[in-house]
Protein backbone atom coordinates (compact mmCIF):
# COMPACT_ATOMS: atom_id res chain seq x y z
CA UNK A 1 0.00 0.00 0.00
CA UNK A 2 1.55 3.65 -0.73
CA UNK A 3 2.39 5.89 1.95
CA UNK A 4 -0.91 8.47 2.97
CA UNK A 5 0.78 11.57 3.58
CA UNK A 6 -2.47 14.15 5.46
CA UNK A 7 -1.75 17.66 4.74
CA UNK A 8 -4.03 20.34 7.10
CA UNK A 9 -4.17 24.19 5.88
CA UNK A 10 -3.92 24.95 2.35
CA UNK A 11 -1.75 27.93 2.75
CA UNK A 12 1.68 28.99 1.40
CA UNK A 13 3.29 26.43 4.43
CA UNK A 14 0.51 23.61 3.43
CA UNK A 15 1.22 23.57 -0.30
CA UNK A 16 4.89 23.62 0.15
CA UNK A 17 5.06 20.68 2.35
CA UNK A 18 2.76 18.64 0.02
CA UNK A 19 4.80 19.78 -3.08
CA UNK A 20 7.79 18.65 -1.49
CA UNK A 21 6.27 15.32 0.25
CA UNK A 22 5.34 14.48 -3.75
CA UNK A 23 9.00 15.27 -4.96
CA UNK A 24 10.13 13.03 -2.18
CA UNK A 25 7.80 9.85 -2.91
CA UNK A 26 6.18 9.32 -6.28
CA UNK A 27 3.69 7.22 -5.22
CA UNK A 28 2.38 8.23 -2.21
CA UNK A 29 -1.21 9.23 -1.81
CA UNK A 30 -1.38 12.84 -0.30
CA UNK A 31 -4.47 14.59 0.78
CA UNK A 32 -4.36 18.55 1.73
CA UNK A 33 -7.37 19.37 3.93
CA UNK A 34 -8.75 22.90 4.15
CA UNK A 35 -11.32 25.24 6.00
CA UNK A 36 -11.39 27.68 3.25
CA UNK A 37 -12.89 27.19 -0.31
CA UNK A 38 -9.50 28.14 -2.45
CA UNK A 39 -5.68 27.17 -2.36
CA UNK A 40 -2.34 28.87 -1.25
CA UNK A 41 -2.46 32.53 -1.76
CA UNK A 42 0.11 35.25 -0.38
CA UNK A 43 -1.38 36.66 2.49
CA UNK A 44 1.70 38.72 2.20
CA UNK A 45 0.66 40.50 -0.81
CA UNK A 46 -3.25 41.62 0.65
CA UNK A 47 -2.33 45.07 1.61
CA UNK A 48 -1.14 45.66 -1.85
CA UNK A 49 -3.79 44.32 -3.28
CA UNK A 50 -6.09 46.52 -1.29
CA UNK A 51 -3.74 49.86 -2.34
CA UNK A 52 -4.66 48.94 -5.88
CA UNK A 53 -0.57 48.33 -6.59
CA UNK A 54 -1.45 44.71 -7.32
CA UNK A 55 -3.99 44.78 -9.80
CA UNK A 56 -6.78 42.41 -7.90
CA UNK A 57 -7.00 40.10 -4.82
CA UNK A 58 -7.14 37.04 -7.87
CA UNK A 59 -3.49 38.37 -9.24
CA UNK A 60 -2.30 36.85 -5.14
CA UNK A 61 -3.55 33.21 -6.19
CA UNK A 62 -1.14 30.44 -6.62
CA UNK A 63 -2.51 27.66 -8.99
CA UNK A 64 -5.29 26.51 -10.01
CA UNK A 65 -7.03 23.10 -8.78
CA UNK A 66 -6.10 21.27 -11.78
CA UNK A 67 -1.99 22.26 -10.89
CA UNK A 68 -2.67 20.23 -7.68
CA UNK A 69 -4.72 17.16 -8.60
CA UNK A 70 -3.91 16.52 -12.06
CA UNK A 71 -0.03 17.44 -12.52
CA UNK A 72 1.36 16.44 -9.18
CA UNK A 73 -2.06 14.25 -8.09
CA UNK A 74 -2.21 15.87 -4.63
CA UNK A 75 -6.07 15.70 -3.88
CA UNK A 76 -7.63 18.60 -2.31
CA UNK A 77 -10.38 18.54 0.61
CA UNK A 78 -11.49 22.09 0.60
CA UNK A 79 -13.93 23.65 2.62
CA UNK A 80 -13.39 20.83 5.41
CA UNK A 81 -12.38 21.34 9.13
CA UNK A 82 -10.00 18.93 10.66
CA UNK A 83 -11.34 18.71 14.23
CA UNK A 84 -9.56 16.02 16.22
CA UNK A 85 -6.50 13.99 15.82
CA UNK A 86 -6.45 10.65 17.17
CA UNK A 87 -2.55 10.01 17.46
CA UNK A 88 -2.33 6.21 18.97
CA UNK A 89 -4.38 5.07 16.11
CA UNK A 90 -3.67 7.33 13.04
CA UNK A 91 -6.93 9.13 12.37
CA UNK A 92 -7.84 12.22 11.57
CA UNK A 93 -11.23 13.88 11.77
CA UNK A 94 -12.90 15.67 9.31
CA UNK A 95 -15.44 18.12 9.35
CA UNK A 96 -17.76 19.50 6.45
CA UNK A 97 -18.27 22.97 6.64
CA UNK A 98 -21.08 22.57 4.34
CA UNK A 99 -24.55 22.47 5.36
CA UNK A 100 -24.26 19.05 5.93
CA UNK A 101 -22.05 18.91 8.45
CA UNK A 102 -21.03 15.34 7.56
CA UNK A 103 -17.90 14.29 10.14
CA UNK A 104 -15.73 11.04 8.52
CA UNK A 105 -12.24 9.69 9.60
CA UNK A 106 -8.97 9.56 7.75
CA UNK A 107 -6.62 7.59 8.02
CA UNK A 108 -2.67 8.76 8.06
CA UNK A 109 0.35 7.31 7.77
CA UNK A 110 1.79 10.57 8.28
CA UNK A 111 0.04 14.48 8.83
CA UNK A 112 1.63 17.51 8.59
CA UNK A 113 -0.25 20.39 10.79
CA UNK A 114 -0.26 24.16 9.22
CA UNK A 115 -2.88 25.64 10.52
CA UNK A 116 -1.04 28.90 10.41
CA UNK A 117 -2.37 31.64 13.21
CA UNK A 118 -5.60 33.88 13.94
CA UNK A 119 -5.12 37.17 14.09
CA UNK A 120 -5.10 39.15 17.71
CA UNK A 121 -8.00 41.32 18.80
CA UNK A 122 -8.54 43.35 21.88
CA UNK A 123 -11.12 43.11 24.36
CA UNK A 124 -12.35 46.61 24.72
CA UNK A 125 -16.04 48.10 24.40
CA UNK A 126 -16.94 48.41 20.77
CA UNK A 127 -15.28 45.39 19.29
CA UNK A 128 -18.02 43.81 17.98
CA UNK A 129 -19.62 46.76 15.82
CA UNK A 130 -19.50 46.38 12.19
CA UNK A 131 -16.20 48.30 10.43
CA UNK A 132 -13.97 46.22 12.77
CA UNK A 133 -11.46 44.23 10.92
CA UNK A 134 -8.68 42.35 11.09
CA UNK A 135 -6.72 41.44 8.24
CA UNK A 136 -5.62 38.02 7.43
CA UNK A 137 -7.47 36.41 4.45
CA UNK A 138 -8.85 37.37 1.05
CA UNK A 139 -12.25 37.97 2.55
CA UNK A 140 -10.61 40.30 5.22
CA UNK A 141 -9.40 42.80 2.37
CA UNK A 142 -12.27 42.36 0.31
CA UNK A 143 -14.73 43.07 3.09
CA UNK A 144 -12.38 46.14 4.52
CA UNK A 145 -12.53 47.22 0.90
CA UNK A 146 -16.48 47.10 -0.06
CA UNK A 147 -17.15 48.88 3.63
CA UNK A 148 -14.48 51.81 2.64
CA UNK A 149 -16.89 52.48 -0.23
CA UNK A 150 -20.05 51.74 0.99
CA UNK A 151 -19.76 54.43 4.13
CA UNK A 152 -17.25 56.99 1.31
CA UNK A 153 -14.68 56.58 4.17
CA UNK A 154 -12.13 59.39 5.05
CA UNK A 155 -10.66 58.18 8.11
CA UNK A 156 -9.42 54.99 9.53
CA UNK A 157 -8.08 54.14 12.69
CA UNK A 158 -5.41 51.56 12.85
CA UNK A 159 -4.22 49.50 16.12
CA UNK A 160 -1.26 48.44 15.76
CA UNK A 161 2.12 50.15 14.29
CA UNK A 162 3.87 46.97 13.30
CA UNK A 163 4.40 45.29 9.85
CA UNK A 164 1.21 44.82 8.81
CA UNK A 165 -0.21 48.17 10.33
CA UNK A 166 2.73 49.95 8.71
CA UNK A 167 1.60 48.61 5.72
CA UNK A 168 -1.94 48.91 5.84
CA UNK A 169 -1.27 52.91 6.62
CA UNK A 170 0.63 53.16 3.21
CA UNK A 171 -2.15 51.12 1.27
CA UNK A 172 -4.92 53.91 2.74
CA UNK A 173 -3.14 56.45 2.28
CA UNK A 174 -2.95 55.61 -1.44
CA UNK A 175 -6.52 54.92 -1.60
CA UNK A 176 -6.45 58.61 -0.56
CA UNK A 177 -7.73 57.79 3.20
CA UNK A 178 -6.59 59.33 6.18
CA UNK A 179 -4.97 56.65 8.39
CA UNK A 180 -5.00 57.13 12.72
CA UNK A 181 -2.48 54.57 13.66
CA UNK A 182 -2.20 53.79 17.50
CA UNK A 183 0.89 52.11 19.46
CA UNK A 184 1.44 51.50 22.82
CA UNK A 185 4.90 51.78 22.81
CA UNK A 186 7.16 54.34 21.94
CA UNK A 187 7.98 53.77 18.71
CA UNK A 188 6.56 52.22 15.65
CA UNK A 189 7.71 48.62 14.10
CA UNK A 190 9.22 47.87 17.23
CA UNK A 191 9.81 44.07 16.80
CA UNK A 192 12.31 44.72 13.83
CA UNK A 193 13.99 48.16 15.02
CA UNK A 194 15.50 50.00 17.66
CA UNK A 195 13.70 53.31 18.66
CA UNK A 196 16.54 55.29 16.68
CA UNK A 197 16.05 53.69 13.51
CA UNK A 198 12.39 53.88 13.80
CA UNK A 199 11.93 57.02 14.14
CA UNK A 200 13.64 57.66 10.27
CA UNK A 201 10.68 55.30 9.37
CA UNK A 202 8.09 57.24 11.07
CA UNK A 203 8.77 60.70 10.13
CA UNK A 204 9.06 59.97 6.90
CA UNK A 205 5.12 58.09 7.11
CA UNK A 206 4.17 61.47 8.59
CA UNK A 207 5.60 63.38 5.47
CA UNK A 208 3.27 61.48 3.51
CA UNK A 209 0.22 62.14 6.36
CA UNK A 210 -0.21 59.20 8.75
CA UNK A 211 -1.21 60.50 11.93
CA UNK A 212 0.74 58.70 14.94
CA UNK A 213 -0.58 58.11 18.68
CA UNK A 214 2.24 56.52 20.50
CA UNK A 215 2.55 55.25 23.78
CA UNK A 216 -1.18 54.69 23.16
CA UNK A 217 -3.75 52.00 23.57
CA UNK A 218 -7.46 51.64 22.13
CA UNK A 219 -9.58 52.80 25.53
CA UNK A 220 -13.01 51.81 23.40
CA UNK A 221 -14.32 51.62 19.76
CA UNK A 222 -17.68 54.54 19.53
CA UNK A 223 -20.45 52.66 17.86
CA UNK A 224 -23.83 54.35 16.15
CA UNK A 225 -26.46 52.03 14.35
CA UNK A 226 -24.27 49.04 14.58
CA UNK A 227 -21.39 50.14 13.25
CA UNK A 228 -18.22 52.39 14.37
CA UNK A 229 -18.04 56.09 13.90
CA UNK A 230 -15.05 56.75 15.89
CA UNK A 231 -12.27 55.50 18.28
CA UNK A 232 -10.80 56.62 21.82
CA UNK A 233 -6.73 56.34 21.63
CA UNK A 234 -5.35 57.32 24.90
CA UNK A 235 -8.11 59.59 26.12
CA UNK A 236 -9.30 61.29 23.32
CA UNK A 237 -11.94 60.91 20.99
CA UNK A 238 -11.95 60.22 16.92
CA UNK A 239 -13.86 60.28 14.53
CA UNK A 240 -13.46 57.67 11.80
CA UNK A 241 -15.46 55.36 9.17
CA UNK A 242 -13.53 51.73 10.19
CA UNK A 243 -10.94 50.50 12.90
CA UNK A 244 -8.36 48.02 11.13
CA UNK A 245 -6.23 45.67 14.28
CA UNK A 246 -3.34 45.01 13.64
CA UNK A 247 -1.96 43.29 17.05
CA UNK A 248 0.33 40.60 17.00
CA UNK A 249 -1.28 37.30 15.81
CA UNK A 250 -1.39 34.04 17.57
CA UNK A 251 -0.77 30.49 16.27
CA UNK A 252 -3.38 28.27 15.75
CA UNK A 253 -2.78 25.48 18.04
CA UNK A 254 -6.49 24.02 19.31
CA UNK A 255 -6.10 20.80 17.20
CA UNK A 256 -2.78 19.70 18.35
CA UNK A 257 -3.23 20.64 22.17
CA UNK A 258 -6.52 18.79 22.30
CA UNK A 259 -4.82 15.88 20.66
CA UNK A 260 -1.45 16.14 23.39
CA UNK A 261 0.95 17.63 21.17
CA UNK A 262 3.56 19.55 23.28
CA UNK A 263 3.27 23.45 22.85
CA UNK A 264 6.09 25.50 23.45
CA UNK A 265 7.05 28.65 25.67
CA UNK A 266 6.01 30.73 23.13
CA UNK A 267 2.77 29.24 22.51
CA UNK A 268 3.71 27.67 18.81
CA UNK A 269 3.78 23.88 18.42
CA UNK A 270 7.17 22.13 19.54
CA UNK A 271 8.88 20.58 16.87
CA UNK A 272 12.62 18.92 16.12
CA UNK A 273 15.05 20.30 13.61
CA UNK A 274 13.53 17.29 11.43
CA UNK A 275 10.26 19.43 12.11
CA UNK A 276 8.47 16.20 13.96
CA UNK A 277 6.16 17.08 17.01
CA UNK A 278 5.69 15.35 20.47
CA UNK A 279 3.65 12.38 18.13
CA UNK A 280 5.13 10.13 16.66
CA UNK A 281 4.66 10.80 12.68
CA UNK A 282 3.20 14.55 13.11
CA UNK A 283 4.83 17.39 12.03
CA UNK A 284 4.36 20.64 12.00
CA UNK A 285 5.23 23.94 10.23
CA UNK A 286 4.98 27.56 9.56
CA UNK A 287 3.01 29.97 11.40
CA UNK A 288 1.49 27.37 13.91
CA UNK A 289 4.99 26.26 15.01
CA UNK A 290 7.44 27.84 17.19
CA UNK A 291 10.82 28.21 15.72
CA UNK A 292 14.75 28.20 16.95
CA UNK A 293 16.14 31.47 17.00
CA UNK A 294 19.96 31.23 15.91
CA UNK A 295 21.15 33.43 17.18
CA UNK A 296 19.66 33.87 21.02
CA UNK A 297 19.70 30.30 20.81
CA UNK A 298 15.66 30.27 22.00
CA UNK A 299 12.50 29.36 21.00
CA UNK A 300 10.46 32.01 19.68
CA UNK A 301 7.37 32.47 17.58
CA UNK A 302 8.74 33.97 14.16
CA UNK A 303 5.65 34.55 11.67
CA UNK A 304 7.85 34.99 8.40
CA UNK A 305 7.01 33.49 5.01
CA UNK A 306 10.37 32.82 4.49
CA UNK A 307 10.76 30.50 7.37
CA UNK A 308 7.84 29.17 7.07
CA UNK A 309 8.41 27.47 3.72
CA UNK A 310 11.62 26.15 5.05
CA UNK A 311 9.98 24.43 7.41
CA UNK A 312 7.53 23.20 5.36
CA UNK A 313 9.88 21.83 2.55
CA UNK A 314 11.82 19.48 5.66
CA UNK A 315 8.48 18.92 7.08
CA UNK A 316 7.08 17.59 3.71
CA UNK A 317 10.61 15.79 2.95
CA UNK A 318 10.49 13.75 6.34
CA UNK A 319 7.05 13.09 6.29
CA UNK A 320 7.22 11.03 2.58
CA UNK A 321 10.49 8.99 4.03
CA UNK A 322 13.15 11.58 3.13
CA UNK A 323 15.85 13.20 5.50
CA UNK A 324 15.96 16.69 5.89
CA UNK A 325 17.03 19.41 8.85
CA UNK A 326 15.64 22.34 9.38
CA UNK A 327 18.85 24.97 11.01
CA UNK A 328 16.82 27.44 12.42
CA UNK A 329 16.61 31.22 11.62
CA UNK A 330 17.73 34.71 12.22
CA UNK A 331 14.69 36.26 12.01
CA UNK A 332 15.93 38.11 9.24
CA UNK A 333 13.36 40.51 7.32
CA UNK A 334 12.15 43.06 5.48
CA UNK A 335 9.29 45.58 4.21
CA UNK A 336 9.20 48.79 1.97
CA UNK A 337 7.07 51.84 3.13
CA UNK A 338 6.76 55.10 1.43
CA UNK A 339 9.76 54.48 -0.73
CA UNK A 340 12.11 53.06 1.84
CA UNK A 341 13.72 49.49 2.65
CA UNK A 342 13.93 48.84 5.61
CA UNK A 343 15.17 45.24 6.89
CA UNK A 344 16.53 43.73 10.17
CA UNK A 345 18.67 40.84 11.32
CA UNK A 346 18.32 39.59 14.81
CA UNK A 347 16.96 40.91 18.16
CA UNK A 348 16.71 44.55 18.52
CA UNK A 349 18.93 46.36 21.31
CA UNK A 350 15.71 46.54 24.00
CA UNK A 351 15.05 42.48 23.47
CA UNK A 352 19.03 41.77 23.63
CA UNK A 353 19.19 44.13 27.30
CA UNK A 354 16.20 41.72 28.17
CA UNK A 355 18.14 38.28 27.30
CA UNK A 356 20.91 39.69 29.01
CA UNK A 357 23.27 39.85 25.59
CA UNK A 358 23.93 43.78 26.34
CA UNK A 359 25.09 43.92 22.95
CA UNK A 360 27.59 46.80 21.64
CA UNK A 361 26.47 48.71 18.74
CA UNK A 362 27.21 50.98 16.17
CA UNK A 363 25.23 53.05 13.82
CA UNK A 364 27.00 54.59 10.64
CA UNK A 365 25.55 55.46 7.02
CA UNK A 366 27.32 55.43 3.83
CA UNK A 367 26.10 56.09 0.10
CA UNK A 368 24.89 52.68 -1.92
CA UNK A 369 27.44 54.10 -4.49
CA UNK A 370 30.27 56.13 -5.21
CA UNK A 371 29.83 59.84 -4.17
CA UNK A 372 30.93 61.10 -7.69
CA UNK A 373 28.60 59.03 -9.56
CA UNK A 374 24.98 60.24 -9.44
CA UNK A 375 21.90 58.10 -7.96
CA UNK A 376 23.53 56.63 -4.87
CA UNK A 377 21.63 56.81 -2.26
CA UNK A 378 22.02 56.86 1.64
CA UNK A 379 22.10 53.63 3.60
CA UNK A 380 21.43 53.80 7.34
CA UNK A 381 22.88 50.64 9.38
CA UNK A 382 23.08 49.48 12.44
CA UNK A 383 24.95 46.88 13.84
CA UNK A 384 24.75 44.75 17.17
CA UNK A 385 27.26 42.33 18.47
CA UNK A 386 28.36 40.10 21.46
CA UNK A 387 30.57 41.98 24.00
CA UNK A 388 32.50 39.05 24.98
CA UNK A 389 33.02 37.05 21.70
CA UNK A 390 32.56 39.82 19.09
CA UNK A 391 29.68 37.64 17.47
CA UNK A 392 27.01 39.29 15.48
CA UNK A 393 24.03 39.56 16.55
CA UNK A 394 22.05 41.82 14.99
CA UNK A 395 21.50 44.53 12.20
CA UNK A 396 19.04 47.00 11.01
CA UNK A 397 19.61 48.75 7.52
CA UNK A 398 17.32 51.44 6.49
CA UNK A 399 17.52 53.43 2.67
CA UNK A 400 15.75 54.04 -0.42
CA UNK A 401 17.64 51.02 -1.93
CA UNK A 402 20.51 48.18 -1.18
CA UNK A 403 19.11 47.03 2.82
CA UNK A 404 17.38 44.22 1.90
CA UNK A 405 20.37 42.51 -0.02
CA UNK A 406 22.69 43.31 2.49
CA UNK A 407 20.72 42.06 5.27
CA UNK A 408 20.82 38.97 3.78
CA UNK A 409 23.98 39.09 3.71
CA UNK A 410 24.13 39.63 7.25
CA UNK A 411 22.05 37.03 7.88
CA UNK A 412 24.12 34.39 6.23
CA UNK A 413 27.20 35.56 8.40
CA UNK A 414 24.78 35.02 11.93
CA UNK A 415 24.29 31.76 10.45
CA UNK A 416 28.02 30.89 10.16
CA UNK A 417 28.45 32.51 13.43
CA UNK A 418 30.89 35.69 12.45
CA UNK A 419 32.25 38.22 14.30
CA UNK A 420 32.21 41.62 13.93
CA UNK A 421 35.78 41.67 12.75
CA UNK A 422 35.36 38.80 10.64
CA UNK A 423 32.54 40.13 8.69
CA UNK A 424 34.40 43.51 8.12
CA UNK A 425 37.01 41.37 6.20
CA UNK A 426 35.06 39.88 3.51
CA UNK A 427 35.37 41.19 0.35
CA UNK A 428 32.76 42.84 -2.05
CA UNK A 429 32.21 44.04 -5.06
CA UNK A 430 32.99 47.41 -6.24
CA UNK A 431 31.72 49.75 -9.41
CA UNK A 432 31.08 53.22 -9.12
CA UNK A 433 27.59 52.83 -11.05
CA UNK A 434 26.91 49.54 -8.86
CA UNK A 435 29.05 49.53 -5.38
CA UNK A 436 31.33 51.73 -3.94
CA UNK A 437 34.37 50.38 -2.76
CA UNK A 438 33.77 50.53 0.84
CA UNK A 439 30.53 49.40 1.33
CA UNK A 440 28.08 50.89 3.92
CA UNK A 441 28.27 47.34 5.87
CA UNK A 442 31.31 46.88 5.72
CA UNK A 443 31.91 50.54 7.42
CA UNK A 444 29.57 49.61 10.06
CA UNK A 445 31.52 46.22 10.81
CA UNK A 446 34.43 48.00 11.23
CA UNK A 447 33.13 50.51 13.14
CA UNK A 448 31.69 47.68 15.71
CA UNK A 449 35.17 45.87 15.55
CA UNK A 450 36.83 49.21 16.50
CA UNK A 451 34.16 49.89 19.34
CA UNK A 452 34.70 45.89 20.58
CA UNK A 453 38.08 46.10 20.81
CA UNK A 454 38.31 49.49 23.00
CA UNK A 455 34.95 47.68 24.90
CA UNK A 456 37.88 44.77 25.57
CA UNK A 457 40.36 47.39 26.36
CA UNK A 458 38.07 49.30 28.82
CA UNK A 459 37.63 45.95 30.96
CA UNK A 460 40.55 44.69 31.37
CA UNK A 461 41.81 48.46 32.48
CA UNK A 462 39.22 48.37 34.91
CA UNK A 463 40.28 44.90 36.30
């Protein structure tokens, strides 16, 4: 009998995993189950879809039904719940979401869990009117989007100054709608950047007319007829025609705790490096999963695409018979907001202090090319590194062009474990159209080198 590889979600971390269970063995049978009625799309894409950059929320679609079933025979189970796993004896449960309801069992010889995360919400008066959204899914935008017109919407509040709220406040703004964005802490994306490099980001979102309430929290959403008319953000009232939350989302665990699967600290499923959970044949991957951090050597719960699919592919490889490892990651990322890159590498300074790292750091910038030759443009970076073994540790690169390449080329030297000194030795690239010949990284390594060897000196003075 072939192998009956169980695939639940049908997202970006779903697909890959049964993609890559199908490269691994030919003939197995594999099965991908799924709540919602349509296949992997890219959830990172929606709030471009909703500025109108991307032409329509269909453009985000991966492929068709036929790509799955017919080319690489992976049979699809949409619009079914998976509602209880039976580990001992290798059955999962299946729920229609139809009207029928109809509940069967399925067998498994192995099941890969990506049931991805829900997005957070706040429990404050108000949060049940109509023109309260959250954005995660197609229907999210599209819903967001037919309420903008139907109410001829001028203002929107959004909760929430991180990635997705950073982007959403771009999209509106294109749409030519005022955007209120709320944060309760000091600065805005404050997962991915220290205050100082922030605050680059943030005035140059209020050049382009976002209106900022930090240090902020939602006190209560104002409600008339059912729906919300306005917001209170630290004590004073707003008017505006829809509230967007953007908090930090949560993974979606419910199946694999009720069925005993080990959660970590951090709330995502626990899973090896071979991405296999507390059950024996069960793995798990991408945004439900909790994932090692490289470089503080943790557990954390990392909700990027890019390790997601990593995971996946091992997940997918081990589940068909194969052997893969999945390394870890450096949390490295990036986003573009009103015509800026900005991308980071590891914790920021505040989450290092709080690990007890007390990294050293330096912050330089440096043109993306030669200063003679016209269209360079200014790179801000910032560096972090170990005190006592000069390791890097972290980076955040902001500019109109050139941060996201060189971050990952940071992130490749936290994953080979470089120092600061180290790094500042390898050799790049130089043309005065292309490179200069000092490039803006390398500046900052050697900056940090400098500033970790008079760190050494310091101490042993003082000793």
């Amino acid at each position: 009998m072939p192998r009956r590889i169980v695939v639940v979600g049908c997202g970006v971390s779903g697909t890959t995993a049964a993609f890559h269970a199908r490269k691994t063995d030919r003939t197995a049978e594999i099965i991908m189950v799924g709540d919602e009625k349509v296949t992997e799309y890219s959830r990172c894409g929606l709030p471009y879809a909703f500025s109108g950059t991307v032409r329509n929320l269909e453009a985000l679609m991966g492929y068709d039904r036929a790509f799955y079933e017919n080319t690489n025979r992976i049979k699809l189970r949409l619009g079914t719940r998976a509602v209880k796993i039976d580990t001992t004896s290798q059955k999962l449960q299946l729920a229609d979401n139809g009207l029928s309801g109809q509940v069967n069992d399925l067998d498994y010889d192995s099941l890969i869990l990506t049931t991805g995360a829900r997005p957070g919400m706040l429990s404050v008066p108000g949060s049940e009117l109509g023109g309260v959204f959250t954005i995660r899914t197609m229907n999210d935008i599209e819903a967001l989007s037919n309420h903008l017109s139907s109410v001829q919407a001028k203002r929107v509040a959004i909760i929430g100054a991180g990635l997705t709220g950073s982007e959403m406040a771009e999209a509106l703004i294109e749409r030519g709608i005022h955007p209120i964005e709320a944060e309760i802490v000091p600065e805005i994306l404050p997962v991915i950047l220290d205050s100082d490099m922030a605050s680059l980001v943030r005035e140059r979102a209020e050049e382009h007319g976002v209106e900022y309430h930090l240090q902020s929290s939602l006190d209560k959403i104002i409600g008339k007829d059912g729906r919300a008319v306005g917001v209170q953000i630290g004590g004073a009232e707003h008017n505006v025609d829809a509230v967007v939350v953007a908090v930090r989302v949560k993974p979606s665990t419910e199946l694999a705790e009720k069925a005993g699967i080990q959660l970590g600290e951090s709330g995502g499923i626990r899973t090896d490096d071979r991405m296999e959970t507390s059950a024996r044949n069960v793995y798990a991957a991408g945004d439900c999963v909790e994932t090692y951090d490289r470089i503080t050597r943790r557990f954390v719960f990392f909700q990027l695409a890019t390790t997601a699919v990593r995971q996946a592919m091992i997940a997918g490889i081990n589940a068909a018979g194969g052997s893969g490892k999945y390394p870890g990651s450096t949390g490295v990322t990036t986003v573009k907001l009103f015509g800026l890159e900005i991308a980071s590498v590891g914790p920021t300074t505040p989450l290092a202090e709080k690990l007890g790292l007390h990294p050293v750091s330096v912050r330089t910038s440096g043109s993306t090319r030669l200063e003679y030759y016209p269209g360079g443009k200014e790179l801000t970076v910032k560096l972090l590194a170990h005190p006592q073994d000069g390791r890097l540790i972290g980076a955040q690169l902001i500019g109109e062009e050139g941060a996201t390449l060189r971050a990952n080329f940071v992130s490749m030297a936290t994953h080979l474990g470089m120092t600061a000194e180290e790094f500042s030795g390898i050799e790049t690239c130089y043309s005065p159209p292309l490179a200069p010949v000092w490039d803006p990284v390398t500046i900052a390594a050697q900056a940090l080198a400098r500033k970790l060897q008079l760190t050494a000196n310091l101490a042993r003075a003082r000793s």
